[in-house]
PDB file of N, CA and C in Angstrom:
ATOM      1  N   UNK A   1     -17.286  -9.646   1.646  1.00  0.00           N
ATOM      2  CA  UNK A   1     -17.151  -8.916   2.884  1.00  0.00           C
ATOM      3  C   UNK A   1     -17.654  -9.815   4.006  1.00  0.00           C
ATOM      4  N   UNK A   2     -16.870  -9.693   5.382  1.00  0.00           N
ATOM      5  CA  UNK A   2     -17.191 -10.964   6.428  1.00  0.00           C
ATOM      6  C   UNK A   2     -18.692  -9.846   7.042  1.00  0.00           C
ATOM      7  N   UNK A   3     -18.830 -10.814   7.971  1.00  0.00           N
ATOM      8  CA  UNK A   3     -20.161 -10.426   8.586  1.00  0.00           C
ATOM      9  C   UNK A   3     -19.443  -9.338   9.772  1.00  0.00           C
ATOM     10  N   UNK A   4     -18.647  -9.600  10.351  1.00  0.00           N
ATOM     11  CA  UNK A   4     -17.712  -8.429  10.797  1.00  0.00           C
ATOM     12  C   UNK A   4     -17.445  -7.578  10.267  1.00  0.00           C
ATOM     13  N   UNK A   5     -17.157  -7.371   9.298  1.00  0.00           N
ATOM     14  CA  UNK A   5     -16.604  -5.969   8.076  1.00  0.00           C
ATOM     15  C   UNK A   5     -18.374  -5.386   8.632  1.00  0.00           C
ATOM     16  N   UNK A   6     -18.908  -6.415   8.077  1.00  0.00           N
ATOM     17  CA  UNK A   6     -20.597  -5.466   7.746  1.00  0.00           C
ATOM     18  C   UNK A   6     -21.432  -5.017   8.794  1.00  0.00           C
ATOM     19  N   UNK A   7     -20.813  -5.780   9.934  1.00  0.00           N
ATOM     20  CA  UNK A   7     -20.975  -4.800  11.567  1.00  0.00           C
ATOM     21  C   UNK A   7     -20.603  -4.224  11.532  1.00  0.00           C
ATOM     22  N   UNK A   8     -19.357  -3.559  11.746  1.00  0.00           N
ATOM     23  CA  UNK A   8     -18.390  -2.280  11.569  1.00  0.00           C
ATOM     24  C   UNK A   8     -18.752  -1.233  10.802  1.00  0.00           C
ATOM     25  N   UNK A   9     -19.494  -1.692   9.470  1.00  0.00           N
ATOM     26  CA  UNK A   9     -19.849  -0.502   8.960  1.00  0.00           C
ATOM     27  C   UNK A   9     -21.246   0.310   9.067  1.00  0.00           C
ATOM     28  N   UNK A  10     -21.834  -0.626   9.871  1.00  0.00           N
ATOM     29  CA  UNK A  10     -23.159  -0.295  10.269  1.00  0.00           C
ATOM     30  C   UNK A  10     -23.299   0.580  11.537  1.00  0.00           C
ATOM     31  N   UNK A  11     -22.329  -0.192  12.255  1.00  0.00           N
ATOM     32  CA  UNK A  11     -22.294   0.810  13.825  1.00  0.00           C
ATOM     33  C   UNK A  11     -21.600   2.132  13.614  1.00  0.00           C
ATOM     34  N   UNK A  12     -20.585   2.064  12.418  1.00  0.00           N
ATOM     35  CA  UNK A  12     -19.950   3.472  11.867  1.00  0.00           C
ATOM     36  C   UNK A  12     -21.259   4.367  11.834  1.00  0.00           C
ATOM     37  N   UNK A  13     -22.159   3.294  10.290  1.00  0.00           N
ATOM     38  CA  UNK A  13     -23.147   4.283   9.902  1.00  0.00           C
ATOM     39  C   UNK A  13     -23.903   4.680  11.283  1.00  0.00           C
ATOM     40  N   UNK A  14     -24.666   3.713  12.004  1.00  0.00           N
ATOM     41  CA  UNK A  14     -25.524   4.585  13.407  1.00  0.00           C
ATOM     42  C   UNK A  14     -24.259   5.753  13.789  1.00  0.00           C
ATOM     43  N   UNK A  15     -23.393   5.762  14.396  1.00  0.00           N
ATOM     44  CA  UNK A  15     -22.463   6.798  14.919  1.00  0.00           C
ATOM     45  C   UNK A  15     -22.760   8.133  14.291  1.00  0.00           C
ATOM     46  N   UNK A  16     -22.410   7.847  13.184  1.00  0.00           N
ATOM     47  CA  UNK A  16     -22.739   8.712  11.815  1.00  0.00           C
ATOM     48  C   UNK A  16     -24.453  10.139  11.753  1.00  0.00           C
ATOM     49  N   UNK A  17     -25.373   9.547  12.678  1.00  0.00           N
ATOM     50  CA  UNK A  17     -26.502   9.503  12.320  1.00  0.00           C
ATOM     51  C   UNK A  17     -26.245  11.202  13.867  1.00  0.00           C
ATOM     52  N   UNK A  18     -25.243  10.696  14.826  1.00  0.00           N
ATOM     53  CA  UNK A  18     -25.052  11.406  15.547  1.00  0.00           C
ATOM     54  C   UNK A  18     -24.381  12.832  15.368  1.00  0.00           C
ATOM     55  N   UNK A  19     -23.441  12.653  14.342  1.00  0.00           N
ATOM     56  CA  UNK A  19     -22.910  13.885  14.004  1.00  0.00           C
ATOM     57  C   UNK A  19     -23.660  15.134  13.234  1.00  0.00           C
ATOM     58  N   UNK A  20     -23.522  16.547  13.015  1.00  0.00           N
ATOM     59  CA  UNK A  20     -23.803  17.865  12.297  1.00  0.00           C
ATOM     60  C   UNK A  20     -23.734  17.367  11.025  1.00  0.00           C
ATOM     61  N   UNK A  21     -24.414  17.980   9.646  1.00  0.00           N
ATOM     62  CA  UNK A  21     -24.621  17.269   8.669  1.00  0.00           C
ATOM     63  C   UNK A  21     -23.436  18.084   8.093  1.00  0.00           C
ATOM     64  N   UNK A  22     -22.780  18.914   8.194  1.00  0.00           N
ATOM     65  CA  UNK A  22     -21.560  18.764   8.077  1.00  0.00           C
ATOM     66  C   UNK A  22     -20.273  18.226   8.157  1.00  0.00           C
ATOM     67  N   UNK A  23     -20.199  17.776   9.499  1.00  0.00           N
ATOM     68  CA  UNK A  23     -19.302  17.031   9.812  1.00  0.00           C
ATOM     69  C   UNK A  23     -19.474  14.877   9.041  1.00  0.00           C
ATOM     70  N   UNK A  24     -20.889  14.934   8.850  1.00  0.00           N
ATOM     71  CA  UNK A  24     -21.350  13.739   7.814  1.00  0.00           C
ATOM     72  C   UNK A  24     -21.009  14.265   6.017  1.00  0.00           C
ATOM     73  N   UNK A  25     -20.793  15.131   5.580  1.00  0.00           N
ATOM     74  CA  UNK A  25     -20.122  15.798   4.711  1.00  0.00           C
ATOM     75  C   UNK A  25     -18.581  15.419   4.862  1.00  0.00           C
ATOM     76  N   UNK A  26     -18.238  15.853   5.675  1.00  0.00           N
ATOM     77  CA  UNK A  26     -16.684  15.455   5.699  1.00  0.00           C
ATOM     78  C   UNK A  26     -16.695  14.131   5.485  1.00  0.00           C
ATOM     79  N   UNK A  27     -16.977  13.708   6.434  1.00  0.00           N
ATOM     80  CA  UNK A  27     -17.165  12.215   6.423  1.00  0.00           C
ATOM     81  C   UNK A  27     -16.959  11.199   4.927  1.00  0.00           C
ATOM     82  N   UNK A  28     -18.276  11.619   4.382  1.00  0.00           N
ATOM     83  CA  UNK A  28     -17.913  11.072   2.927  1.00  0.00           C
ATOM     84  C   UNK A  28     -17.299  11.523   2.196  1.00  0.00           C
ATOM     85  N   UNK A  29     -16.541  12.668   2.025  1.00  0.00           N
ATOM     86  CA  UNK A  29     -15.429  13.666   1.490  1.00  0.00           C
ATOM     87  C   UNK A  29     -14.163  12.338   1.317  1.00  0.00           C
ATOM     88  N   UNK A  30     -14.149  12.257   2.781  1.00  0.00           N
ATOM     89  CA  UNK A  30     -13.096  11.482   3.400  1.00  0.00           C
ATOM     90  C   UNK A  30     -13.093  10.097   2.144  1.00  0.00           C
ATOM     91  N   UNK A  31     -14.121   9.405   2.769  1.00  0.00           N
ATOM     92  CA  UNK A  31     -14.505   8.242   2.322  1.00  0.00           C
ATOM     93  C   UNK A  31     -13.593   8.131   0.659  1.00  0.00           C
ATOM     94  N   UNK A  32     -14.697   9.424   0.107  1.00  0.00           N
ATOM     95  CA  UNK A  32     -14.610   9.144  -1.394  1.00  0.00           C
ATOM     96  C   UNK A  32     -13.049   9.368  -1.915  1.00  0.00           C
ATOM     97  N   UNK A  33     -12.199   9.810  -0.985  1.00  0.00           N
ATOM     98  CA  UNK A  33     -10.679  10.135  -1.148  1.00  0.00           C
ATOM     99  C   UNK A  33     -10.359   8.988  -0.750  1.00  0.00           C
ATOM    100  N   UNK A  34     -10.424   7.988  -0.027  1.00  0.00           N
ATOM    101  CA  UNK A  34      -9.887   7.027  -0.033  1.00  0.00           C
ATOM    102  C   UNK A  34      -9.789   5.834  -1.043  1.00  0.00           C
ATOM    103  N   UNK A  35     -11.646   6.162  -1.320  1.00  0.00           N
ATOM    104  CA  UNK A  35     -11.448   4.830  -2.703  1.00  0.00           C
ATOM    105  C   UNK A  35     -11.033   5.602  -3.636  1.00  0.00           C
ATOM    106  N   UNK A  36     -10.924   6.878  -4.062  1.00  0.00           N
ATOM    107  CA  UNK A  36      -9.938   7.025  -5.175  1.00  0.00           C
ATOM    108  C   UNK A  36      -8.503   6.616  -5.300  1.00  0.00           C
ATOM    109  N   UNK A  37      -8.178   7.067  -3.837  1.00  0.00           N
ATOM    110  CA  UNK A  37      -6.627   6.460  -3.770  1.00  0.00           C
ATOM    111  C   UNK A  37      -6.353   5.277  -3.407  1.00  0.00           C
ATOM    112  N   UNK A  38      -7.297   4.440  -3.127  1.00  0.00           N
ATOM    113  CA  UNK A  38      -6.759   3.107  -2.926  1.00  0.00           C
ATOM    114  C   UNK A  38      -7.494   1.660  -3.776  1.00  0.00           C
ATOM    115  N   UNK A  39      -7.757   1.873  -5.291  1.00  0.00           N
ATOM    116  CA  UNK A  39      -9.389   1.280  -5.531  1.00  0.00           C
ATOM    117  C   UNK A  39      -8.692   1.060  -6.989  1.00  0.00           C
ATOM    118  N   UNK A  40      -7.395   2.228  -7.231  1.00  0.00           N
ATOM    119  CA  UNK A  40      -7.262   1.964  -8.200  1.00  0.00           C
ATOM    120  C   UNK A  40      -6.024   1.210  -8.424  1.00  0.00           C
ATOM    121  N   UNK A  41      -6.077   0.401  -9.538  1.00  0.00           N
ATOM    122  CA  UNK A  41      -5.222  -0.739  -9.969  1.00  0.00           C
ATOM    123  C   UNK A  41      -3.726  -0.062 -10.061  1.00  0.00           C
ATOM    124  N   UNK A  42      -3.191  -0.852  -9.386  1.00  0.00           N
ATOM    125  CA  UNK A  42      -1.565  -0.746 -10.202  1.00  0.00           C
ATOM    126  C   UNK A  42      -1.417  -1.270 -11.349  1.00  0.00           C
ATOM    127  N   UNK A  43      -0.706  -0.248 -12.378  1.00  0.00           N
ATOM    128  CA  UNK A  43      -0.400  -0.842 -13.351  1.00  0.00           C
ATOM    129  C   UNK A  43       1.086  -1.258 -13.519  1.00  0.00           C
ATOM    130  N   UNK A  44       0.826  -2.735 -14.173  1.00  0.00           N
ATOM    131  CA  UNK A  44       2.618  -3.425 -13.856  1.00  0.00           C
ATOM    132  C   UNK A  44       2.572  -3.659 -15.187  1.00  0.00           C
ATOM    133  N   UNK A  45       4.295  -2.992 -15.717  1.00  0.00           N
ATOM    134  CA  UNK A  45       4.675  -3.760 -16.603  1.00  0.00           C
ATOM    135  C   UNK A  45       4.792  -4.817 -16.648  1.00  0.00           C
ATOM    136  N   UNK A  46       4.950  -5.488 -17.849  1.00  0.00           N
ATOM    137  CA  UNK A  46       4.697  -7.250 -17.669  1.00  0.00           C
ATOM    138  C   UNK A  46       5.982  -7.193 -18.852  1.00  0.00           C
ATOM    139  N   UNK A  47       6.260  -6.408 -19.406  1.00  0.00           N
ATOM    140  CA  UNK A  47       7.438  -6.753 -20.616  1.00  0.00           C
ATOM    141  C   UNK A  47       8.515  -7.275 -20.133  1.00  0.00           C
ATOM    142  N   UNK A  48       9.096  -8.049 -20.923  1.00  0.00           N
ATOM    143  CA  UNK A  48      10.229  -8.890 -20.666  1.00  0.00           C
ATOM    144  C   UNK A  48      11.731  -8.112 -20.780  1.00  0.00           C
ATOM    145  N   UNK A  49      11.265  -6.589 -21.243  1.00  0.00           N
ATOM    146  CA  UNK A  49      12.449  -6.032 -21.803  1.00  0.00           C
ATOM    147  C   UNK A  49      13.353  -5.411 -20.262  1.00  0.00           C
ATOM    148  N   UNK A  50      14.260  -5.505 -20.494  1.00  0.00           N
ATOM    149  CA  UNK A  50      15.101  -4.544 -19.879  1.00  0.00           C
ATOM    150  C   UNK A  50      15.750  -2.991 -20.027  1.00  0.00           C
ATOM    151  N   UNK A  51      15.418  -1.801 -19.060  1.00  0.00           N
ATOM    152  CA  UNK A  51      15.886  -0.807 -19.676  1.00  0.00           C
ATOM    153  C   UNK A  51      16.919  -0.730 -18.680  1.00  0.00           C
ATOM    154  N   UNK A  52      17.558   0.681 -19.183  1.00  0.00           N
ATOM    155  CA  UNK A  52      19.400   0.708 -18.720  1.00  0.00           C
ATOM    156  C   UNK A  52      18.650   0.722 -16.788  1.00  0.00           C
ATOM    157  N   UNK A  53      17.804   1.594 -16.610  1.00  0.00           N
ATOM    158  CA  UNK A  53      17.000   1.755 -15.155  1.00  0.00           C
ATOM    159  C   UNK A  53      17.278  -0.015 -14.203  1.00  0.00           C
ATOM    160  N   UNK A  54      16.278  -0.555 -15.089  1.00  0.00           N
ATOM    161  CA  UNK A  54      16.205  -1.649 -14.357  1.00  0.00           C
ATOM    162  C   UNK A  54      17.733  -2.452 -14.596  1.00  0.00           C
ATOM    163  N   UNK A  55      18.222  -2.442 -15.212  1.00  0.00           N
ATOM    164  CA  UNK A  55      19.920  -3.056 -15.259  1.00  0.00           C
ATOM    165  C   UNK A  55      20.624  -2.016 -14.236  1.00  0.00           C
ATOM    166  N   UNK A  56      20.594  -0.902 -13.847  1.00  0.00           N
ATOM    167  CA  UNK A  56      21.043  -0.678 -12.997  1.00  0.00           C
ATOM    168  C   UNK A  56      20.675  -0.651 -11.067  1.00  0.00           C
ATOM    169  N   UNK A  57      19.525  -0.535 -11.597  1.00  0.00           N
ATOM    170  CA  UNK A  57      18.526  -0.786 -10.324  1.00  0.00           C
ATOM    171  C   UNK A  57      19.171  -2.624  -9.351  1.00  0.00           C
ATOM    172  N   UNK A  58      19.173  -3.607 -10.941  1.00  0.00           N
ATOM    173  CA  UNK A  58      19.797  -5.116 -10.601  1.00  0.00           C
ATOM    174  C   UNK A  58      20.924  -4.854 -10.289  1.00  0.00           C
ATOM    175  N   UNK A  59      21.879  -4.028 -10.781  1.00  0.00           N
ATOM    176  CA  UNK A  59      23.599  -4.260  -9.941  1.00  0.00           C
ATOM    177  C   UNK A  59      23.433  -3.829  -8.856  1.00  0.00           C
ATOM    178  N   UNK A  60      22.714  -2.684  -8.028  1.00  0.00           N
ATOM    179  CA  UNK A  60      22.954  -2.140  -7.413  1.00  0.00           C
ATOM    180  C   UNK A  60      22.425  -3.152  -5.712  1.00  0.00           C
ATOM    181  N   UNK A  61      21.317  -4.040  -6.469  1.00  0.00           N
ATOM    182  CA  UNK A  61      20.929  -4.685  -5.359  1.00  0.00           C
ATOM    183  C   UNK A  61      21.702  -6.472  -5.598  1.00  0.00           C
ATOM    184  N   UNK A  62      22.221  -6.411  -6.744  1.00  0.00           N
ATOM    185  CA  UNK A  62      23.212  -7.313  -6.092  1.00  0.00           C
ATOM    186  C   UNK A  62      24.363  -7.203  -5.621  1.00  0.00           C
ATOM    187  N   UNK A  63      24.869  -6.276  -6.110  1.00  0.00           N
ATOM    188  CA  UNK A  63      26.163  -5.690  -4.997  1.00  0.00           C
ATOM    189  C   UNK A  63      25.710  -5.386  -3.735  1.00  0.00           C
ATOM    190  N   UNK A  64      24.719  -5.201  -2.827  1.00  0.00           N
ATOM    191  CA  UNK A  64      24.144  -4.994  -1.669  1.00  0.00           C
ATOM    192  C   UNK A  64      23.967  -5.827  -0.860  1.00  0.00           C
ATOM    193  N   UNK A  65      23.507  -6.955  -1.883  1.00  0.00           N
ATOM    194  CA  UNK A  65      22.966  -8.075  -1.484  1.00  0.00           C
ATOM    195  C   UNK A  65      24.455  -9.152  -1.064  1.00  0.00           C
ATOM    196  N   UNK A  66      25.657  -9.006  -2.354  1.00  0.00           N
ATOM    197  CA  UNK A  66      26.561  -9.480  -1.773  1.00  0.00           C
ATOM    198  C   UNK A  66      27.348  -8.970  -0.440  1.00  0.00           C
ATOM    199  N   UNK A  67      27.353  -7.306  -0.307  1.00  0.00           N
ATOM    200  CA  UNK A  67      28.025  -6.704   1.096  1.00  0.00           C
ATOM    201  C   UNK A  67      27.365  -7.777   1.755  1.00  0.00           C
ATOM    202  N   UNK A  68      25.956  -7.345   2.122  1.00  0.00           N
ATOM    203  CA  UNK A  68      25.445  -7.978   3.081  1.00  0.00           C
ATOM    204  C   UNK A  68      26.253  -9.377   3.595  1.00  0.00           C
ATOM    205  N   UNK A  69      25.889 -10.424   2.496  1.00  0.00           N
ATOM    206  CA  UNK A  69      26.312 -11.712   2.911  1.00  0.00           C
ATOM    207  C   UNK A  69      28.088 -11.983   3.173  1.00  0.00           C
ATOM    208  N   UNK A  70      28.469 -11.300   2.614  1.00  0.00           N
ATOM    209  CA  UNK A  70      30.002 -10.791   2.616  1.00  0.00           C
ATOM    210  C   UNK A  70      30.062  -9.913   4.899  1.00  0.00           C
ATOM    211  N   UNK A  71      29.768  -9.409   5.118  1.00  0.00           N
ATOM    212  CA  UNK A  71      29.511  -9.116   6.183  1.00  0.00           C
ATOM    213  C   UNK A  71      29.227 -10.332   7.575  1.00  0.00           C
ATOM    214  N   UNK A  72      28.055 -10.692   6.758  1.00  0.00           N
ATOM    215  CA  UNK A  72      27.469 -12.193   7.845  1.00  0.00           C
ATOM    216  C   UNK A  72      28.453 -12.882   7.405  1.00  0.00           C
ATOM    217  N   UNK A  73      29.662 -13.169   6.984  1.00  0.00           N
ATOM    218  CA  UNK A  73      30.745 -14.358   6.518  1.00  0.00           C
ATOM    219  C   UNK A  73      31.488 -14.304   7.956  1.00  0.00           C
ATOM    220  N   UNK A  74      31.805 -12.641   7.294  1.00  0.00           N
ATOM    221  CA  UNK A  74      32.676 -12.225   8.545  1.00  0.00           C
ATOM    222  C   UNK A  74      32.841 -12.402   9.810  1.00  0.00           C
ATOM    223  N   UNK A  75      31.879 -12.238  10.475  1.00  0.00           N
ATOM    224  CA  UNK A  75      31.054 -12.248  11.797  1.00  0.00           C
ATOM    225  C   UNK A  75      31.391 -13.341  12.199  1.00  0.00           C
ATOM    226  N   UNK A  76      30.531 -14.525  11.612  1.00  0.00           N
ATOM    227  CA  UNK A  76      30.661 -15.667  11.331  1.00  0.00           C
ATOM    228  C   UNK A  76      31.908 -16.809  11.885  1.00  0.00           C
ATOM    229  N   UNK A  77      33.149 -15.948  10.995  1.00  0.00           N
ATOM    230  CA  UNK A  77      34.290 -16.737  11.259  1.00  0.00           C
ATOM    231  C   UNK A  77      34.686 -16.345  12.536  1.00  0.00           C
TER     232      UNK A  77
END
């Protein structure tokens, strides 16, 4: 963490010191919803396999991919 990050969270915390101890309730409510939703790992397949999904998912963006360039040809000439 930079020395900036760790200002920021300090002048949060003083701010913090100002609010209803409720509204400092929310506060970390908040907080703790965020690192749940953002803290946790994506999990990536790593298999080499192909299912019918991803074979169709690939035609669909190379046929897209050819409009596209098929389009900029056009223009072009």
């Amino acid at each position: 963490m930079t020395e900036t990050k760790t200002l920021e969270i300090l002048e949060v915390t003083n701010a913090m010191k100002s609010l209803p101890a409720e509204k400092v309730t929310e506060v970390k409510d908040f907080v703790m919803f965020l690192q749940e939703k953002y803290s946790k790992q994506e999990i990536v397949d790593e298999s080499d396999e192909w299912t019918d999904e991803d074979l169709n998912d690939f035609a669909l963006a190379s046929f897209s991919y050819f409009e596209q360039t098929e389009q900029k040809d056009e223009v072009t000439k």
